[in-house]
N, C-alpha and C. Protein backbone atom coordinates (compact mmCIF):
# COMPACT_ATOMS: atom_id res chain seq x y z
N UNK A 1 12.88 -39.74 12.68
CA UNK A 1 11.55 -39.17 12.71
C UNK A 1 10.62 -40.09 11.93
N UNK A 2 9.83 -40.27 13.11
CA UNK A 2 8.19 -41.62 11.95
C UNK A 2 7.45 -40.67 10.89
N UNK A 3 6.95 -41.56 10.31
CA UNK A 3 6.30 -40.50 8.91
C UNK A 3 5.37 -39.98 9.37
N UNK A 4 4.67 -38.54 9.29
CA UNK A 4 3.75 -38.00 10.03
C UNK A 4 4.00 -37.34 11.02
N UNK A 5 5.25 -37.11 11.60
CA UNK A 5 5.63 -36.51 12.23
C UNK A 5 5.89 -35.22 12.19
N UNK A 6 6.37 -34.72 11.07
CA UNK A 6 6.17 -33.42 10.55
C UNK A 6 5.14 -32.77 10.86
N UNK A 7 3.86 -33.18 10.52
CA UNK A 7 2.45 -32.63 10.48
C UNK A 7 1.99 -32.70 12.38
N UNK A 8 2.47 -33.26 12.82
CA UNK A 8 2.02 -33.06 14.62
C UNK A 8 2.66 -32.00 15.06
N UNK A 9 4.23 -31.88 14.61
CA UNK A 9 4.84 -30.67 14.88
C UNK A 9 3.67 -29.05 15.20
N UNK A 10 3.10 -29.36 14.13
CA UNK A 10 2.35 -27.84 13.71
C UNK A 10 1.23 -28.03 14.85
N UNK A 11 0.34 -29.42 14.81
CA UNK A 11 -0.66 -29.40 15.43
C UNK A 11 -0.72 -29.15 17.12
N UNK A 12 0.70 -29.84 17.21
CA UNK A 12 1.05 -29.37 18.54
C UNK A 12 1.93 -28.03 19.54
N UNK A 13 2.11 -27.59 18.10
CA UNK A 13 3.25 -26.12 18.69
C UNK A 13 2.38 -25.29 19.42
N UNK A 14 2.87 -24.32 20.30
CA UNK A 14 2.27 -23.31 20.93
C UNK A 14 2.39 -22.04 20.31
N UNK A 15 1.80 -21.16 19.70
CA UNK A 15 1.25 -19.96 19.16
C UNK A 15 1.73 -18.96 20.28
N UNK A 16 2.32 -17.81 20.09
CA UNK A 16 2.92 -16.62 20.80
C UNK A 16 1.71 -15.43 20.01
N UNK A 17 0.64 -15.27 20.63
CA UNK A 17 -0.19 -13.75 20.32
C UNK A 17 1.08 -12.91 20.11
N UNK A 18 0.76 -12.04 18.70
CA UNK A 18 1.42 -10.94 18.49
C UNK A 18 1.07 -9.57 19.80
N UNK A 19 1.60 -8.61 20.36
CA UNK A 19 1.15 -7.52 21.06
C UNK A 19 0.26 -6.66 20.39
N UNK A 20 -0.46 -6.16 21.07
CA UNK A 20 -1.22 -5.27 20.14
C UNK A 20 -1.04 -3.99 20.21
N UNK A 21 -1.78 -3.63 18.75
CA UNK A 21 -0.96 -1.85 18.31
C UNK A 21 -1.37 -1.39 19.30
N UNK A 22 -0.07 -0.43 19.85
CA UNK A 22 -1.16 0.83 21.29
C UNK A 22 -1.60 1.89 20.25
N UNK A 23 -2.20 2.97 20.47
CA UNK A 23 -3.04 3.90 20.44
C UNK A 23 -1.65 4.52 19.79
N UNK A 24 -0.78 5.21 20.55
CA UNK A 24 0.36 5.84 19.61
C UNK A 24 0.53 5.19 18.48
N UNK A 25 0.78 4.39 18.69
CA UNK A 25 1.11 3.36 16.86
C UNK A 25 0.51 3.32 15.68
N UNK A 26 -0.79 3.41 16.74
CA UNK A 26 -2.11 3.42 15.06
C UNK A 26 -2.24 4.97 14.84
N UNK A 27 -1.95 5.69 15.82
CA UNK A 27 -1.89 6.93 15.60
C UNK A 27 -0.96 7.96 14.48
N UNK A 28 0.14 6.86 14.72
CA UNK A 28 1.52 6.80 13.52
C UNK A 28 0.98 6.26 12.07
N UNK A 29 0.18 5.62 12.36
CA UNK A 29 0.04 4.43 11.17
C UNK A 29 -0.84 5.81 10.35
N UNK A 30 -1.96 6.13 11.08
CA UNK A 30 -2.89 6.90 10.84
C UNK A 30 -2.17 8.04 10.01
N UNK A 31 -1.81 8.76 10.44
CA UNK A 31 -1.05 9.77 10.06
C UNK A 31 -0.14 9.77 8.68
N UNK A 32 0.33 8.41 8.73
CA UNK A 32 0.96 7.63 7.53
C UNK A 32 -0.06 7.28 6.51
N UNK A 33 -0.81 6.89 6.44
CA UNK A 33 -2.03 6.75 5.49
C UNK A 33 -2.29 8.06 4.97
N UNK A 34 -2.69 8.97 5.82
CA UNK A 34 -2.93 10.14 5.33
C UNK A 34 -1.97 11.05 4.63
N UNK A 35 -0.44 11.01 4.65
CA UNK A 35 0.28 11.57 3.91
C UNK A 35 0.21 10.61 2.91
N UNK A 36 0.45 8.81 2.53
CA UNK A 36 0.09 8.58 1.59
C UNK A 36 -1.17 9.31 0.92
N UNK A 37 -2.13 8.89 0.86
CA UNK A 37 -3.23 9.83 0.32
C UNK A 37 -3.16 10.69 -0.22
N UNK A 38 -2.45 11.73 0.16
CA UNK A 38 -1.98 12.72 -0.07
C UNK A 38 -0.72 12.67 -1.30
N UNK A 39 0.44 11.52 -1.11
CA UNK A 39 1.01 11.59 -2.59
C UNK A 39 0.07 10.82 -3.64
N UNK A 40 -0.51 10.51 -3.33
CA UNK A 40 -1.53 9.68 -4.42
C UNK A 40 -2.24 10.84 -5.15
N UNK A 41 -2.63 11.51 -4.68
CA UNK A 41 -3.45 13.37 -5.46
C UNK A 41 -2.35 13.41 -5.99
N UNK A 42 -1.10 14.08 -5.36
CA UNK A 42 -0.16 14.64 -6.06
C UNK A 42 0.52 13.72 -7.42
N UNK A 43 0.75 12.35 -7.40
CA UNK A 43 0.84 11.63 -8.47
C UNK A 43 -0.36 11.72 -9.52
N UNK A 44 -1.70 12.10 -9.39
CA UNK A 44 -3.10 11.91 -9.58
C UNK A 44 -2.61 13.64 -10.42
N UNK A 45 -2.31 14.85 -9.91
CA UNK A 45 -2.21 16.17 -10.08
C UNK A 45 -1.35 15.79 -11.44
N UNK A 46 -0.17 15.30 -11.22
CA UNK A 46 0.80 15.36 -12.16
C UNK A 46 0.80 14.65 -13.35
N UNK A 47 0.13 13.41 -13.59
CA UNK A 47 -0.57 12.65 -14.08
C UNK A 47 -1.19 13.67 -15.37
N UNK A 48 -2.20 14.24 -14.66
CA UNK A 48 -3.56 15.11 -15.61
C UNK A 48 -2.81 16.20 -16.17
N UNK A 49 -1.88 16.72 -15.47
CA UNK A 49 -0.78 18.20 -16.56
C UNK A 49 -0.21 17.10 -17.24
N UNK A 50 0.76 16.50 -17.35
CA UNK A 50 1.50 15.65 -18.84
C UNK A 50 0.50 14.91 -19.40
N UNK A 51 -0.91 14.52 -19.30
CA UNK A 51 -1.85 14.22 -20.10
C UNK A 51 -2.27 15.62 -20.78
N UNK A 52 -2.81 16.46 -20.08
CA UNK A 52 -3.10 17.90 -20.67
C UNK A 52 -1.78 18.56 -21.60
N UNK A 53 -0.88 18.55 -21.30
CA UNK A 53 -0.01 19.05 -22.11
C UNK A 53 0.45 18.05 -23.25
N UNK A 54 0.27 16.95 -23.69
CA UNK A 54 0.08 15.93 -24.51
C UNK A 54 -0.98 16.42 -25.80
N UNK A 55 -2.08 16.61 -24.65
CA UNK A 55 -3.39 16.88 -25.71
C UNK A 55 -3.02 18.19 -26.12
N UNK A 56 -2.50 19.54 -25.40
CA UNK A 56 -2.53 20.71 -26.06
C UNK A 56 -1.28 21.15 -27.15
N UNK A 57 -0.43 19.70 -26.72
CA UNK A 57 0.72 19.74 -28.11
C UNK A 57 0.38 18.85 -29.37
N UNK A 58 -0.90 18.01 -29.02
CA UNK A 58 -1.29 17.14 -29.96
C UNK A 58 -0.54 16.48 -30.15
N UNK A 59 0.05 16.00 -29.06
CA UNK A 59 0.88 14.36 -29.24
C UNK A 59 0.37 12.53 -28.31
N UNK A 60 0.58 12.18 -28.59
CA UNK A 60 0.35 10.55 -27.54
C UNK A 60 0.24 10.76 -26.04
N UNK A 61 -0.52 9.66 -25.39
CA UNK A 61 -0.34 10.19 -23.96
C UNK A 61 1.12 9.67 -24.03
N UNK A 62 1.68 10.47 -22.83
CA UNK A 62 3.19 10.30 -22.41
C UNK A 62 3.36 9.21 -22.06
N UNK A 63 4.45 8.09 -22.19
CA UNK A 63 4.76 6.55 -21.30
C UNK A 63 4.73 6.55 -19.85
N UNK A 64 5.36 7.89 -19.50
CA UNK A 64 4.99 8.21 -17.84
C UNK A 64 3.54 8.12 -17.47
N UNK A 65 2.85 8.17 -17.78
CA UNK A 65 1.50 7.92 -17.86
C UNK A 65 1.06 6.86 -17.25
N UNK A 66 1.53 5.35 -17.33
CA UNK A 66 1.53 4.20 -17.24
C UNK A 66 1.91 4.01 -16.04
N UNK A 67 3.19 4.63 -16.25
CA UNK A 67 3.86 4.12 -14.69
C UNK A 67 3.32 5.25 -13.72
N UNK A 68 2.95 6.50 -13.94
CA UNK A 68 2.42 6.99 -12.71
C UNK A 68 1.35 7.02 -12.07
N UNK A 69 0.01 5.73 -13.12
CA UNK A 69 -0.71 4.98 -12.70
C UNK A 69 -0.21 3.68 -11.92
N UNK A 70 0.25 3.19 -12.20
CA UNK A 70 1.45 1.95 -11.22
C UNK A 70 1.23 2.53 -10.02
N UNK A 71 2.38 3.70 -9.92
CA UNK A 71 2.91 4.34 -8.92
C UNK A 71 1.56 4.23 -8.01
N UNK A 72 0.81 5.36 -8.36
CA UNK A 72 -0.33 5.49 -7.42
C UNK A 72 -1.14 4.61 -7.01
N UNK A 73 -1.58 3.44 -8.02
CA UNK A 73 -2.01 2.19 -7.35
C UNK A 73 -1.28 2.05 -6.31
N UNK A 74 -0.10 1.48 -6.29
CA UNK A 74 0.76 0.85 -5.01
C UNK A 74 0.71 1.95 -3.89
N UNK A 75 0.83 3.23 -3.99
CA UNK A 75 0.68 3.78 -3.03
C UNK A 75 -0.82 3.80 -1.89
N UNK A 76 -1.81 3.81 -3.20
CA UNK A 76 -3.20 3.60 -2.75
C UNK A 76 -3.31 2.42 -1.86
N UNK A 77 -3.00 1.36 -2.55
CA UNK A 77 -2.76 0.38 -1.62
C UNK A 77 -2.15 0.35 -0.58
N UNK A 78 -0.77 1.00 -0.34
CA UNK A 78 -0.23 1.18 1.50
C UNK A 78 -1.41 1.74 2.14
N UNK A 79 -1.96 2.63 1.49
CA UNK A 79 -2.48 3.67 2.19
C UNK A 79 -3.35 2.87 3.14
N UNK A 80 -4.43 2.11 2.16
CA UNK A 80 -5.93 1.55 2.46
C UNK A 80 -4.94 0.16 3.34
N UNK A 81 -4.05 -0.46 3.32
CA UNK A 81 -3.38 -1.39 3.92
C UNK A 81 -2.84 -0.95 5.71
N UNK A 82 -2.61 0.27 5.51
CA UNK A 82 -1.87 1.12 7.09
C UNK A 82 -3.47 1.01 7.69
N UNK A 83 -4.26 1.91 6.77
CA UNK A 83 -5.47 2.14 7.33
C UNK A 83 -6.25 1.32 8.09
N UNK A 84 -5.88 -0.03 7.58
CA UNK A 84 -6.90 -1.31 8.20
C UNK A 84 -5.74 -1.71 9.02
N UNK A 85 -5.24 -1.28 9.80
CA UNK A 85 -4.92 -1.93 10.89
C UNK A 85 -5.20 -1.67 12.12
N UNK A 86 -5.48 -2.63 12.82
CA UNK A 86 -6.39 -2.70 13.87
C UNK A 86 -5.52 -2.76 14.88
N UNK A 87 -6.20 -2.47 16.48
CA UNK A 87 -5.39 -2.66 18.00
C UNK A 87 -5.19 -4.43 17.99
């Protein structure tokens, strides 16, 4: 192989279009976003009682705290990630 050859490889390959989502799929996807969403409150719900019960025992916020902010980020993110997908 001559030097530079590597780099024509790419310039010359042929590209295969992915298929596109049908209507059922995003419909799946859809649906999937929205139950995410939905554990994101419920992480969001559970969150604010072990903060509230923290404050009404007059102790530290809980370490779970941390991570069930984590948690819900990443979920937020599938969510808004399923959501943007297009046909």
């Amino acid at each position: 192989m001559e030097q530079g050859d590597s780099a024509n490889r790419f310039d010359e390959a042929e590209f295969v279009t992915a298929p596109e989502v049908d209507d059922a799929t995003l419909m799946r996807l859809a649906d999937l976003a929205e139950t995410l969403n939905s554990i994101s409150e419920q992480i969001g719900d559970i969150t604010i009682d072990l903060v509230r019960s923290a404050i009404e025992a007059g102790t530290d916020r809980p370490a779970a705290d941390r991570q069930l902010a984590k948690a819900r980020r990443a979920v937020d993110k599938a969510a808004f990630l399923l959501a943007g997908i297009e046909p």
